[in-house]
Protein backbone atom coordinates (compact mmCIF):
# COMPACT_ATOMS: atom_id res chain seq x y z
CA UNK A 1 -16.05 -213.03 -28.00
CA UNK A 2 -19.78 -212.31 -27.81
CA UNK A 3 -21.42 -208.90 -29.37
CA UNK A 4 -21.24 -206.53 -26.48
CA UNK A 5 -24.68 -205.37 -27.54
CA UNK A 6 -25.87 -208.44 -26.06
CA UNK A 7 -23.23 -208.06 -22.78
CA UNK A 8 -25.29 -204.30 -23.03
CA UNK A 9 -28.44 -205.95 -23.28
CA UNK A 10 -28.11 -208.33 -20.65
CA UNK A 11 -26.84 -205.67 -18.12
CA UNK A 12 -30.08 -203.24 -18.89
CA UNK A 13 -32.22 -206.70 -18.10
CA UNK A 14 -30.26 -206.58 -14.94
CA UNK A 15 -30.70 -203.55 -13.85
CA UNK A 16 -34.35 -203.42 -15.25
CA UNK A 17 -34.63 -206.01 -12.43
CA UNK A 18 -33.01 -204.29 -9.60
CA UNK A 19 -34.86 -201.59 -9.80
CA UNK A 20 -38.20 -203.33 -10.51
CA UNK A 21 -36.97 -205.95 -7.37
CA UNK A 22 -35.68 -202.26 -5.29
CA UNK A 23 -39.70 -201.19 -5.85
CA UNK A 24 -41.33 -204.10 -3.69
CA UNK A 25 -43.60 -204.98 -6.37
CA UNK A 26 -44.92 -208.22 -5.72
CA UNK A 27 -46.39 -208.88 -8.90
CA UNK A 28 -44.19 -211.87 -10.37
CA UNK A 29 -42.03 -211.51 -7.63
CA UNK A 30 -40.88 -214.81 -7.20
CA UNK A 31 -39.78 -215.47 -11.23
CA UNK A 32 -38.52 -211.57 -11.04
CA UNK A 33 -36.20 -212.32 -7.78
CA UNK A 34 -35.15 -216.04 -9.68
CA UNK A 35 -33.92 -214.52 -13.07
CA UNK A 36 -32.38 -211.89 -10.69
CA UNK A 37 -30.19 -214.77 -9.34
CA UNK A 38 -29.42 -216.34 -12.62
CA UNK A 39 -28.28 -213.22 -13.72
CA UNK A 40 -25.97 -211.61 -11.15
CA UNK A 41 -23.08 -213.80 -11.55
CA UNK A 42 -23.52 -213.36 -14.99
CA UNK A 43 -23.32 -209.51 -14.88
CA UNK A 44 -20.57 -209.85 -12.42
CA UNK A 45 -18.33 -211.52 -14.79
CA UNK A 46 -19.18 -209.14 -17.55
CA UNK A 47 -18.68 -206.35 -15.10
CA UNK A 48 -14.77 -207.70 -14.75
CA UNK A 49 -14.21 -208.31 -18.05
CA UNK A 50 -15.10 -204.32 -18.84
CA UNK A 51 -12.85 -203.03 -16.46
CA UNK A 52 -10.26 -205.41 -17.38
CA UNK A 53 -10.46 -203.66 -20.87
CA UNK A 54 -11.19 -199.90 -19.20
CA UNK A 55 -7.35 -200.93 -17.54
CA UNK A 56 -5.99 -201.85 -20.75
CA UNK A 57 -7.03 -198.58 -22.65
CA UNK A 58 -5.30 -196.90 -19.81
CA UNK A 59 -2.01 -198.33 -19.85
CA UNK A 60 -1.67 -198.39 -23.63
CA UNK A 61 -2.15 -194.70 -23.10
CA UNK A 62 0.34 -194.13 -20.61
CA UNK A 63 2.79 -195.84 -23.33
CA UNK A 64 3.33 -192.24 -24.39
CA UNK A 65 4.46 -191.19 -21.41
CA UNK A 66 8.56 -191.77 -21.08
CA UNK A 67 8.40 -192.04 -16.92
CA UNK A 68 5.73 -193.89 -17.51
CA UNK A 69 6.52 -196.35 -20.23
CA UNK A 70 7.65 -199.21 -17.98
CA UNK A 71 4.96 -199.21 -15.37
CA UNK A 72 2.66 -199.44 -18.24
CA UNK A 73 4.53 -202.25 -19.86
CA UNK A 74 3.95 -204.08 -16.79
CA UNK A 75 0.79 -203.41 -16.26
CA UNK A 76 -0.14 -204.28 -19.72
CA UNK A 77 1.88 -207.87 -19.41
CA UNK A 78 -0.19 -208.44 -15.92
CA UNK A 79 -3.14 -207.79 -17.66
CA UNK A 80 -2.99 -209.52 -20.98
CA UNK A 81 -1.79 -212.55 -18.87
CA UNK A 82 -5.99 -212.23 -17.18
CA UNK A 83 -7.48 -211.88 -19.98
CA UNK A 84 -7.70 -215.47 -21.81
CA UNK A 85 -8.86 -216.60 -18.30
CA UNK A 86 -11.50 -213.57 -17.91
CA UNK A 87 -13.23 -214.29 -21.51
CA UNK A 88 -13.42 -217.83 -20.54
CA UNK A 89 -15.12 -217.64 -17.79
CA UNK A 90 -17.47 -214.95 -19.26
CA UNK A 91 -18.34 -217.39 -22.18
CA UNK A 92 -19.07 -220.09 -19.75
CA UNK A 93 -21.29 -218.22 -18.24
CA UNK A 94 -23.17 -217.23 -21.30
CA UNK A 95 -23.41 -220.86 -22.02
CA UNK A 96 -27.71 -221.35 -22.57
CA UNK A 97 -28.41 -223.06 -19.08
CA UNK A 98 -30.63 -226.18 -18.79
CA UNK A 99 -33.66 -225.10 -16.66
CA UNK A 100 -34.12 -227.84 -15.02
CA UNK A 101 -30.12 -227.93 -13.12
CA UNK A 102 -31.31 -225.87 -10.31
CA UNK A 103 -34.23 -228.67 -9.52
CA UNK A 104 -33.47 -231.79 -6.62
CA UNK A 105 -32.90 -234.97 -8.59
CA UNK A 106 -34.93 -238.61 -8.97
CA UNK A 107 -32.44 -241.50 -9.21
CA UNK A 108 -34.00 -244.80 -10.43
CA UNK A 109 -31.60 -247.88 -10.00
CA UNK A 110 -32.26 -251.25 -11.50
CA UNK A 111 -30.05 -254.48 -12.32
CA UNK A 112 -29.33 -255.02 -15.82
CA UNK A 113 -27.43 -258.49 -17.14
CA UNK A 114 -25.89 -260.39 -14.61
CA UNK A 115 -28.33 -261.84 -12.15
CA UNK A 116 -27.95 -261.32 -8.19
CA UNK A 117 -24.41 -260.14 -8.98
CA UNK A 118 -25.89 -257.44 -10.65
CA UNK A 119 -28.84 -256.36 -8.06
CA UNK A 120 -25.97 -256.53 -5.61
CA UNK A 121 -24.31 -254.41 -7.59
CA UNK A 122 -27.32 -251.92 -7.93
CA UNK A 123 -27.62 -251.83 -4.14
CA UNK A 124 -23.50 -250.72 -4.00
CA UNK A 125 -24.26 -247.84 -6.75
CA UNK A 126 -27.33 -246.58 -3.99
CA UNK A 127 -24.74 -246.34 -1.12
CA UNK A 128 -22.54 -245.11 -3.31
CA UNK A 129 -24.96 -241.74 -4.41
CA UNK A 130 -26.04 -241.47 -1.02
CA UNK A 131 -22.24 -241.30 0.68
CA UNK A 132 -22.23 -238.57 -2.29
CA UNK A 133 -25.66 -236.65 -0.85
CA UNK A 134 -24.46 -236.91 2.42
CA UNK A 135 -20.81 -235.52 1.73
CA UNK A 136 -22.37 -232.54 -0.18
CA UNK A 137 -24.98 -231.73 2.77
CA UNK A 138 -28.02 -232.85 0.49
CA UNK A 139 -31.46 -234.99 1.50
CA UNK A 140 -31.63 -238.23 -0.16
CA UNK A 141 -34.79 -240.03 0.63
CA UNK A 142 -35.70 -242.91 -0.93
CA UNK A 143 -38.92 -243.19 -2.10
CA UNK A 144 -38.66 -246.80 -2.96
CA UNK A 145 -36.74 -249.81 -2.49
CA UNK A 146 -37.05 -253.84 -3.33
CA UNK A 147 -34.69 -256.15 -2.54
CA UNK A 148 -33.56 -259.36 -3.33
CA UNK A 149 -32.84 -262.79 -1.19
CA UNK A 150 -28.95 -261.84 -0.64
CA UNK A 151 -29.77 -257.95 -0.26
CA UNK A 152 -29.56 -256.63 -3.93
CA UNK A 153 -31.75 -253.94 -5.50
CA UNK A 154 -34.69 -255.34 -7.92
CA UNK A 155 -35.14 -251.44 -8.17
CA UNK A 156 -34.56 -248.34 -6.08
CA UNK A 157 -36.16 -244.99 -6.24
CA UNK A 158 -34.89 -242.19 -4.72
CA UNK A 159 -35.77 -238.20 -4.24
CA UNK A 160 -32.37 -236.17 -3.64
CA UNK A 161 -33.05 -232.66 -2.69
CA UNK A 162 -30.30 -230.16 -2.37
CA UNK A 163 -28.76 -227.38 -4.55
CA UNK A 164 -27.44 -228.02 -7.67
CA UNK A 165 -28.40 -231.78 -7.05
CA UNK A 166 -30.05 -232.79 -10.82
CA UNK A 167 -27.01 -230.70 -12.38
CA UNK A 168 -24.66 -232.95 -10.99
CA UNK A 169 -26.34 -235.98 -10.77
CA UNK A 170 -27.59 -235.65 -13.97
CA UNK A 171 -24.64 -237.15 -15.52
CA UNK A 172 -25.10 -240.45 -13.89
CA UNK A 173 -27.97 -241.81 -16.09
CA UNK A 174 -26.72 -244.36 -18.29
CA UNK A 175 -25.16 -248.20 -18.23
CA UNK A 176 -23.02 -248.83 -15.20
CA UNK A 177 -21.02 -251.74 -15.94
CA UNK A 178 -19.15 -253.60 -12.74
CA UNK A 179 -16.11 -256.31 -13.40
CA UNK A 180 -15.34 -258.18 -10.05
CA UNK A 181 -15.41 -261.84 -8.61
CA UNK A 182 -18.85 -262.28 -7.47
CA UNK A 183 -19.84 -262.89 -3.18
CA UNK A 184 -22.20 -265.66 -4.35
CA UNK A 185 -19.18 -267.06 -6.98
CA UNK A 186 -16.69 -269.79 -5.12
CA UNK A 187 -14.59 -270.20 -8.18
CA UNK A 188 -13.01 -266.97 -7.66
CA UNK A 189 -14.10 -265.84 -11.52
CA UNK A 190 -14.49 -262.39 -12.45
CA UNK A 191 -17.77 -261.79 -13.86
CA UNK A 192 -19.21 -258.99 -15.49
CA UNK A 193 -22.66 -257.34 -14.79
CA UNK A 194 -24.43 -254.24 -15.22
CA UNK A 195 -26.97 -251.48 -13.43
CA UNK A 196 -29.20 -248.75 -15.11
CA UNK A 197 -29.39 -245.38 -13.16
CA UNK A 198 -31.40 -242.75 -14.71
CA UNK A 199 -31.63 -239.30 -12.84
CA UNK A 200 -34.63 -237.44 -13.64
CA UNK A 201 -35.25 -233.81 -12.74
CA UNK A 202 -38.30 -233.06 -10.11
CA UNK A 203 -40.93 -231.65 -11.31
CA UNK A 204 -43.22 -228.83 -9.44
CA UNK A 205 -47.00 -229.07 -9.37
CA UNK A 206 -47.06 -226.27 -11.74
CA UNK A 207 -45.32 -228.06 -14.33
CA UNK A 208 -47.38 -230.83 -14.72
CA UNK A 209 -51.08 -230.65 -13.81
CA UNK A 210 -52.46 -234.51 -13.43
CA UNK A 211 -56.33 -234.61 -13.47
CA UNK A 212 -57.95 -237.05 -10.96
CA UNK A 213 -59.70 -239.27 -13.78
CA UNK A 214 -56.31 -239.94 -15.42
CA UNK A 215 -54.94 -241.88 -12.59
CA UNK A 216 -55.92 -244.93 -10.48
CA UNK A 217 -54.77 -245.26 -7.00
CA UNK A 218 -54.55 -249.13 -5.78
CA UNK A 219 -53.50 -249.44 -1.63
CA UNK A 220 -51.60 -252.84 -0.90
CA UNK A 221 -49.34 -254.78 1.85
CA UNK A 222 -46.13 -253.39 1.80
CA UNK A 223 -43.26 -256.26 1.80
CA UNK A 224 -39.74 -256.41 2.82
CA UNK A 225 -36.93 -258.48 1.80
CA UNK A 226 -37.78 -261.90 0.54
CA UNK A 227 -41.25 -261.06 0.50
CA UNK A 228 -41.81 -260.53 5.08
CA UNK A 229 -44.55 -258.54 5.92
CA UNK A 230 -43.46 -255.50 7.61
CA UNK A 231 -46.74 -253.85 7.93
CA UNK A 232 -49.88 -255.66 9.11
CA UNK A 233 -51.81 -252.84 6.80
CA UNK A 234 -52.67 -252.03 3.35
CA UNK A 235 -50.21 -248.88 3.15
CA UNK A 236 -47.86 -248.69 0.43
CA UNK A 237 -49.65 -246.84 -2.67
CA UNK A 238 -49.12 -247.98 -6.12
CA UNK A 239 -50.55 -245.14 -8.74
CA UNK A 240 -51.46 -245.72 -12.34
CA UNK A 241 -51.09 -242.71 -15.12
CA UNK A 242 -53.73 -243.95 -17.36
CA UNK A 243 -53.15 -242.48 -20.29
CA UNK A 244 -49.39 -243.30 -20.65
CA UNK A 245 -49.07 -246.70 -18.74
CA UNK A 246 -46.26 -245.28 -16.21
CA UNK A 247 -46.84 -246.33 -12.62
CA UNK A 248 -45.40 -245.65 -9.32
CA UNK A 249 -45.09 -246.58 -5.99
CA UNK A 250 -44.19 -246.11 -2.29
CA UNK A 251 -44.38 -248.38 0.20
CA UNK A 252 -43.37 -245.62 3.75
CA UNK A 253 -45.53 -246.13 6.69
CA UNK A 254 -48.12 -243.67 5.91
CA UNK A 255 -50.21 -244.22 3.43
CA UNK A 256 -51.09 -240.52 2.96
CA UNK A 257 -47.07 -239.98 2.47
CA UNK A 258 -46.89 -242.61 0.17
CA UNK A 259 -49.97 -241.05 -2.02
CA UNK A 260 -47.45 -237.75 -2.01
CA UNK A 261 -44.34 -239.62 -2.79
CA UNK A 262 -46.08 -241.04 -5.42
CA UNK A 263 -47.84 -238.16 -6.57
CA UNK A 264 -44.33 -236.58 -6.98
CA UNK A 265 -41.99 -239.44 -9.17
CA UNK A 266 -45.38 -239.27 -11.26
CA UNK A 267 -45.35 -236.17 -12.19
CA UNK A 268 -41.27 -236.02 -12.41
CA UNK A 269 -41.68 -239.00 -14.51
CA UNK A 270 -44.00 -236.83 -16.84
CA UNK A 271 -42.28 -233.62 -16.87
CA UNK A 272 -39.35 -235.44 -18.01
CA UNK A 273 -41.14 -237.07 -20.89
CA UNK A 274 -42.82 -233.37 -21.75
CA UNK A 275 -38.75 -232.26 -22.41
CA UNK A 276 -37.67 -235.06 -24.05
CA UNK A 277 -40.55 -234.14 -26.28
CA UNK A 278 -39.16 -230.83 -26.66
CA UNK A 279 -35.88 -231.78 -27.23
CA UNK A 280 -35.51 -234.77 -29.78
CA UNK A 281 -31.90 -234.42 -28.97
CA UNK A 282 -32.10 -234.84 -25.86
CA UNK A 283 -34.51 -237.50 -26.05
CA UNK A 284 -32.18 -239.27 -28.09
CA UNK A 285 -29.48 -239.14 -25.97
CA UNK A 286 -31.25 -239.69 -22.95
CA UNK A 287 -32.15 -243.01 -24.97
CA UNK A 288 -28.41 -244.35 -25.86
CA UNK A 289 -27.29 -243.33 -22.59
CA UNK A 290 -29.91 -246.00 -20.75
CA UNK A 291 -30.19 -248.59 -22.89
CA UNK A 292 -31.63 -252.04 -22.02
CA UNK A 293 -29.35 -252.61 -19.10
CA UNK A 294 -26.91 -254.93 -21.77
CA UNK A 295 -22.82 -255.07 -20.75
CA UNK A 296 -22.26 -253.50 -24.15
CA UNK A 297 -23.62 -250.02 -23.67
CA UNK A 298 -21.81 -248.77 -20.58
CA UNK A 299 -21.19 -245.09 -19.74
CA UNK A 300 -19.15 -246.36 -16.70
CA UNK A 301 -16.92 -249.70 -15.36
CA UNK A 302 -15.70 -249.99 -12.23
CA UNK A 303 -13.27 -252.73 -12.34
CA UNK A 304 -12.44 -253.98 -8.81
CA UNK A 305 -9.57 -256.30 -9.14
CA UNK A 306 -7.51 -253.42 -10.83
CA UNK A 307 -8.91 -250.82 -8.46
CA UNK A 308 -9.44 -248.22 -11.41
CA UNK A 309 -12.96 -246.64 -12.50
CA UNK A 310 -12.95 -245.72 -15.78
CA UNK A 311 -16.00 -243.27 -17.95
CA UNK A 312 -16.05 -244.01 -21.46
CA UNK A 313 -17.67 -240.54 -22.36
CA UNK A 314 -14.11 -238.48 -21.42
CA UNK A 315 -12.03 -241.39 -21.39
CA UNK A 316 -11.04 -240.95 -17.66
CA UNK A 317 -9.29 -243.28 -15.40
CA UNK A 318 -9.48 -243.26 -11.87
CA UNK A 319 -7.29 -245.53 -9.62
CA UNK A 320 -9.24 -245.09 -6.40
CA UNK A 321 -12.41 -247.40 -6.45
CA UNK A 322 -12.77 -247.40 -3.14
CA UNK A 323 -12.76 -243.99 -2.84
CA UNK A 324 -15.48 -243.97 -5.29
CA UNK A 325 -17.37 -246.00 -3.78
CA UNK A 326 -17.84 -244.42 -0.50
CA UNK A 327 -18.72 -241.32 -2.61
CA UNK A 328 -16.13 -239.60 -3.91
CA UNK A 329 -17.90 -238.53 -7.20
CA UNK A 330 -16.28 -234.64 -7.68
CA UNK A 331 -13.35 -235.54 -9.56
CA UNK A 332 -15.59 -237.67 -12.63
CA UNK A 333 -18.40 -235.14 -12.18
CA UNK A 334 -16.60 -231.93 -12.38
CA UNK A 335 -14.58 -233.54 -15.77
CA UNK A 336 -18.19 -234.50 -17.41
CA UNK A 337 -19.46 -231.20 -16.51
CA UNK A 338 -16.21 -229.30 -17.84
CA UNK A 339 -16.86 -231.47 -20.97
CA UNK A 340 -20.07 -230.31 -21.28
CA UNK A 341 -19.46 -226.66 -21.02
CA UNK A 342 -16.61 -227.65 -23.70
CA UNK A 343 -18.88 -228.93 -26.24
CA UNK A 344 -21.35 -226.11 -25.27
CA UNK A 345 -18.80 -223.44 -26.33
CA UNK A 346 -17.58 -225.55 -29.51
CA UNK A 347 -21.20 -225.04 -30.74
CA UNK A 348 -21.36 -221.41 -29.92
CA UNK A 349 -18.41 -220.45 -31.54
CA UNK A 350 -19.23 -222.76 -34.37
C-alpha cells in the first residue's frame, strides 16, 4: 500500500483547498476549485480506507473481551472480507491521471487499404462513434466530412464534447481492420480492408497560442458528394500552420464558423504534438497504434460473417457486431480502460 505520509499529505492539500475555496478568494479560483474536484474522490476513498482500519483496531481489541469475543470475530471476518476491495480502489485512484481525460475529444477517420470497401467502411466506424455520443448524452459535431461516389469517408473530422469524452475515446486511435463481403463485390468474397481513427484531445486557447503570421487562411467552394456544389459561395476555410505543414479545414455554412472550427482542430492538432513531445512514450505508442492504415497493424477486426469483434490489445471477443455497431462501445472500453489502470498499478508497485 502507499506511505500514508503521502495519504497525510494529500488530505492537508485537501483541506488547504477547502478552506482557501470556503474564503471566496478569487485569485486562481478556477485551477483552485478544479484540483478541488480531482481531489475529493480521492480523499473520499482514503477517508474509507482509515476508518476501515480505525474498525479493525477496535474489534481486535474487543477480542479480549469474553462476551465480546464473537461479535468481534464477526466483525473482524466482515471487515477483512472489504478490505482487498477498499485498497484497490484507493490505489486506482492514486493512479497519476492523464491531464488531458477530462478534455472533449477530436476523432479523425480515414480509409486505409482496401479501396471504396474501405471508405465505406470508415463512414460505418463514424455512425458507429456517434450512436456511442448520442447514447452517453455527448455533442458530436463534425467538423469535417468528404465523401466518396458510393457514400464512403475519404476523411472525417469530428469535435465530441461531453464529460469524460477523450478518456474514453481515447482508446480508439489505432488500425481498425473490417472482414466482410463487400456491397460493391457480386462474387460474394470476403475481403479485408482497413480505417485509421485517431482521437486527439482538444486543446484550449491557453494551451497553444498561434500567432497570426504563422498561419495562412485560403476561403474556397465547399463541395458535396461526388464533387456537387452545395454552396454558390466561397465558404469553407482551409488554414495552413506554416511552420509545421499541418492544415485544416471546414467546409459549415458560415465562413466565420468555419475560421473557428478550424482555428480549434489546429490548435488540438498542435497541443497534441507539444505532448507527444513530452512524452517519447507516448509518442511512440501513439505511432504503432496508427500506423499507415496497412491490414497488418490492427488494434481492432470486426468480422461480420462470424458476427464477433475482436481487440487484439486484451484479446477480447465480442459476439454482438451489431450491437457494436449501433454503439455499444462500454463493454471493450471499460476492459481497455481496466487494462490500463492494470498496467498503471503493475508499474507502481514495481
Amino acid at each position: 500500500m502507499v506511505p500514508f505520509e503521502k495519504l497525510d499529505q494529500i488530505r492537508r492539500r485537501f483541506q488547504f483547498l477547502e478552506a482557501k475555496l470556503g474564503t471566496g478568494a478569487m485569485e486562481d479560483f478556477a485551477a483552485l476549485s478544479r484540483e478541488y474536484a480531482e481531489l475529493k474522490p480521492l480523499v473520499e476513498r482514503i477517508d474509507a480506507y482509515r476508518q476501515l482500519r480505525e474498525d479493525i483496531a477496535e474489534a481486535e481489541a474487543m477480542l479480549g473481551d469474553p462476551e465480546m469475543k464473537a461479535l468481534a470475530e464477526d466483525e473482524l471476518a466482515a471487515l477483512h472480507r472489504r478490505r482487498p476491495e477498499l485498497e484497490h480502489a484507493l490505489q486506482l485512484a492514486l493512479l497519476p491521471r492523464d491531464a488531458a481525460d477530462d478534455r472533449s475529444a477530436i476523432i479523425e477517420i480515414r480509409p486505409g487499404t482496401g479501396g471504396e470497401e474501405a471508405a465505406l467502411f470508415a463512414g460505418d466506424l463514424l455512425r458507429m462513434y456517434q450512436r456511442y455520443a448520442e447514447a452517453r448524452g455527448w455533442r458530436f459535431q463534425v467538423v469535417e466530412e468528404s465523401q466518396t461516389e458510393l457514400g464512403g469517408i475519404k476523411e472525417a473530422i469530428v469535435n465530441v464534447q461531453g464529460e469524460g469524452a477523450f478518456a474514453r475515446l481515447k482508446f480508439e486511435s489505432g488500425v481498425h481492420r473490417v472482414q466482410r463481403v463487400p456491397a460493391t463485390e457480386s462474387g460474394g468474397r470476403i475481403h479485408t480492408s482497413a480505417a485509421t481513427v485517431a482521437v486527439l484531445p482538444e486543446a484550449q486557447e491557453v494551451d497553444v497560442e498561434i500567432p497570426t503570421a504563422d498561419i495562412r487562411i485560403d476561403t474556397y467552394r465547399s463541395s458535396g458528394a461526388g464533387g456537387q456544389h452545395v454552396n454558390t459561395t466561397d465558404s469553407a476555410v482551409r488554414i495552413t500552420h506554416i511552420p509545421t505543414g499541418i492544415v485544416v479545414t471546414s467546409s459549415e455554412k458560415s465562413q466565420h464558423q468555419n475560421r473557428a472550427i478550424a482555428l480549434e482542430v489546429l490548435r488540438a492538432k498542435l497541443f497534441d504534438r507539444e505532448r507527444r513531445r513530452a512524452d517519447a512514450d507516448r509518442a511512440a505508442t501513439r505511432k504503432g497504434q496508427v500506423g499507415s492504415g496497412d491490414r497488418s497493424e490492427r488494434i481492432r477486426t470486426y468480422n461480420f460473417p462470424q458476427g464477433r469483434m475482436t481487440d487484439h490489445r486484451i484479446n477480447l471477443t465480442l459476439y454482438k457486431l451489431d450491437q457494436v455497431m449501433q454503439g455499444d462501445l462500454d463493454e471493450v472500453i471499460d476492459a481497455l480502460i481496466a487494462e490500463d489502470q492494470a498496467r498503471k498499478l503493475a508499474e507502481m508497485e514495481g
